[in-house]
Protein backbone atom coordinates (compact mmCIF):
# COMPACT_ATOMS: atom_id res chain seq x y z
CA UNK A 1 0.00 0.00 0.00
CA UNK A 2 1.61 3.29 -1.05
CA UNK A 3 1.52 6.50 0.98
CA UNK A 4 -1.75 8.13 -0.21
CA UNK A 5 -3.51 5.15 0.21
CA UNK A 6 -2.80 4.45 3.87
CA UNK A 7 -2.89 8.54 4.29
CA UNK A 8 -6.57 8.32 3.16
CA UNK A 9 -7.37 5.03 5.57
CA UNK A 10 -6.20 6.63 8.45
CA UNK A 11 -8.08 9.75 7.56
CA UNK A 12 -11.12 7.82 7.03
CA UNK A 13 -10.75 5.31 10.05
CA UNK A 14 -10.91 8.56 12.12
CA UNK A 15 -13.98 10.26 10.48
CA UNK A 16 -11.72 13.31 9.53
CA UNK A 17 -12.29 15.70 6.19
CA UNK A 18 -9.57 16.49 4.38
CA UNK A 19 -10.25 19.78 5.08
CA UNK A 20 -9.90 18.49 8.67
CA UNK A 21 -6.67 16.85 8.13
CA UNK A 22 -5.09 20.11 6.17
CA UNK A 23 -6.04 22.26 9.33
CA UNK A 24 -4.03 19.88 11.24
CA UNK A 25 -1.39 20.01 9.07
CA UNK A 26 -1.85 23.71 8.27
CA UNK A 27 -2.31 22.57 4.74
CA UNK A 28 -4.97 23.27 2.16
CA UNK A 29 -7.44 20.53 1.04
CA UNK A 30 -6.37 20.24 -2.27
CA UNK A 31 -2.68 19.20 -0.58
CA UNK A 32 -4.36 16.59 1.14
CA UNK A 33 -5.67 15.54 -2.28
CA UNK A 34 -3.11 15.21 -3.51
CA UNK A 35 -1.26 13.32 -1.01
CA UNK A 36 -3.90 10.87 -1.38
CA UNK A 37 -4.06 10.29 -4.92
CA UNK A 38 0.30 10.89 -4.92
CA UNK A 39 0.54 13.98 -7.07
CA UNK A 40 2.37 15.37 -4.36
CA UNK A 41 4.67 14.18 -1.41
CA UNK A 42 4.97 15.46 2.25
CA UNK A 43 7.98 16.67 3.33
CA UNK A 44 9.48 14.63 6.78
CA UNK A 45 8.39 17.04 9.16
CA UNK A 46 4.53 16.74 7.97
CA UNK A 47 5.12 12.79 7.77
CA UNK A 48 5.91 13.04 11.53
CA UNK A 49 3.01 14.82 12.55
CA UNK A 50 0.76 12.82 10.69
CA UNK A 51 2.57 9.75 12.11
CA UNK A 52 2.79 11.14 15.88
CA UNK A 53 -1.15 12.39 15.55
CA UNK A 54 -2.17 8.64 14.38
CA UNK A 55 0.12 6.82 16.72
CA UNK A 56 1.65 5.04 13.78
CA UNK A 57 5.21 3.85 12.31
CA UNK A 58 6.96 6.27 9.41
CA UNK A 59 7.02 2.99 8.14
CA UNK A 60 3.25 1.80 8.17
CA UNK A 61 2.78 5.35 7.32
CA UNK A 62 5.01 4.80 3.94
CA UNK A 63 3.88 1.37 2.97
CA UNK A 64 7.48 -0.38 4.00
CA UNK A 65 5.39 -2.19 6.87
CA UNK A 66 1.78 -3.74 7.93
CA UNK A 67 2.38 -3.14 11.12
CA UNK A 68 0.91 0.17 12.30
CA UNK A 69 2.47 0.35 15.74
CA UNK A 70 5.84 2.13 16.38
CA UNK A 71 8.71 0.44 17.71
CA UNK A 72 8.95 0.81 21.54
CA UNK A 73 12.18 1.65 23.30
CA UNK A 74 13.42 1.06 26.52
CA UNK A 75 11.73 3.99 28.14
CA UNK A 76 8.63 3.59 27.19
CA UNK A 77 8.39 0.17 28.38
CA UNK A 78 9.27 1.54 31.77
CA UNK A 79 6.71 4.08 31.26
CA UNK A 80 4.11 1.18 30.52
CA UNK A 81 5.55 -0.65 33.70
CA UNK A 82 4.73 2.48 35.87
CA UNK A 83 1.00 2.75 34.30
CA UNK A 84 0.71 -0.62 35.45
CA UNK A 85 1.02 0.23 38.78
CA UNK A 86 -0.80 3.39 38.95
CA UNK A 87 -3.56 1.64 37.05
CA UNK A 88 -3.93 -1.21 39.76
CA UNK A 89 -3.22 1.69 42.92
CA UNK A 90 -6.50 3.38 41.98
CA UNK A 91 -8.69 -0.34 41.21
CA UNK A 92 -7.07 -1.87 44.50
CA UNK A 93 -7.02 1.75 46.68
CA UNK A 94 -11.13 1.13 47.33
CA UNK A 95 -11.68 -2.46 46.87
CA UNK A 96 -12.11 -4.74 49.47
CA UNK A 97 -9.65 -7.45 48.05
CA UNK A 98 -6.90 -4.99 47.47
CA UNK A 99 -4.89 -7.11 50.75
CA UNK A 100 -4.66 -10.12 48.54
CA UNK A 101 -2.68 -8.45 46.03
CA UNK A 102 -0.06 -6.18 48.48
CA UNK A 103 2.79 -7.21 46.82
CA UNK A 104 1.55 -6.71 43.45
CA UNK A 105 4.58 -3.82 42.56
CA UNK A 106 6.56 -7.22 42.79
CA UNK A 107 5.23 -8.87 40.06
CA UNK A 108 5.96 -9.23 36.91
CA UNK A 109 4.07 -6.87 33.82
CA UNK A 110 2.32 -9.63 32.27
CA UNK A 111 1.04 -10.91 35.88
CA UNK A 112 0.12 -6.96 36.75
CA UNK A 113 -1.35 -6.86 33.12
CA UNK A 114 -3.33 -10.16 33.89
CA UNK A 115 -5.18 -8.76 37.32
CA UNK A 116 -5.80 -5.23 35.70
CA UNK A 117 -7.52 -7.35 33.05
CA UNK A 118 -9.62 -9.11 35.62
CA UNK A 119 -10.27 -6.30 37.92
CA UNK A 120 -11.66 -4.09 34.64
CA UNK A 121 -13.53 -6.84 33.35
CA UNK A 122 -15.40 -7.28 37.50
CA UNK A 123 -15.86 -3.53 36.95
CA UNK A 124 -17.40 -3.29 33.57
CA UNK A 125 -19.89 -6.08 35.17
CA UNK A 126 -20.48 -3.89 37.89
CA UNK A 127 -21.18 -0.82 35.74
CA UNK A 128 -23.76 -2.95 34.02
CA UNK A 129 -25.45 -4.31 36.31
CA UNK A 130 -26.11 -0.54 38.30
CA UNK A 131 -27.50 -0.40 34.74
CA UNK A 132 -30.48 -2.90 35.08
């Protein structure tokens, strides 16, 4: 898939104009047009924003990859460790339960990533059933 292409997807998977995207950009329609249809090309620092604004890879963005996700570094996988626990600090702060899992800082992401799964999914039931 060339640029334009996956330019107009991501446009259109987020129910934006290209009049939408071009304010964004602080481009005119017709450039958007023509990014889509590859009359024209963006110059890096529009690819980034357009990559940064649809959390996407230059390359997805470029057609060299499927995969849309960018690759993670080192800090940002602390980052995700800390959201972990912040995450499970405000389900566990109020629930009764929250003694069981004390040491939970101590375990590892996918086990933290495993209860916060559980403990939103006990949530969403709650939520539904306050619904009935």
């Amino acid at each position: 898939m060339k640029f334009g292409d996956r330019l107009k997807l991501l446009r259109l998977e987020n129910n934006m104009t290209q009049e939408e995207l071009g304010n964004l950009l602080s481009k005119s329609k017709n450039n958007i047009s023509q990014y889509e249809t590859g009359k024209r090309e963006p110059d890096l620092e529009t690819l980034k924003i357009i990559s940064n604004y649809f959390k996407v890879s230059l390359d997805y963005l470029l057609g060299n990859s499927d995969d849309p996700l960018p690759v993670r570094d080192v800090d940002q996988d602390l980052h995700d460790e800390h959201d972990y626990n912040e995450e499970l600090d405000a389900f566990l702060k109020d629930d009764e339960m929250s003694s069981m899992f004390y040491d939970y800082k101590n375990w590892s992401e996918e086990e933290k990533r495993n209860l916060l799964n559980i403990l939103k999914g006990q949530e969403a039931l709650r939520q539904m059933n306050k619904k009935k």
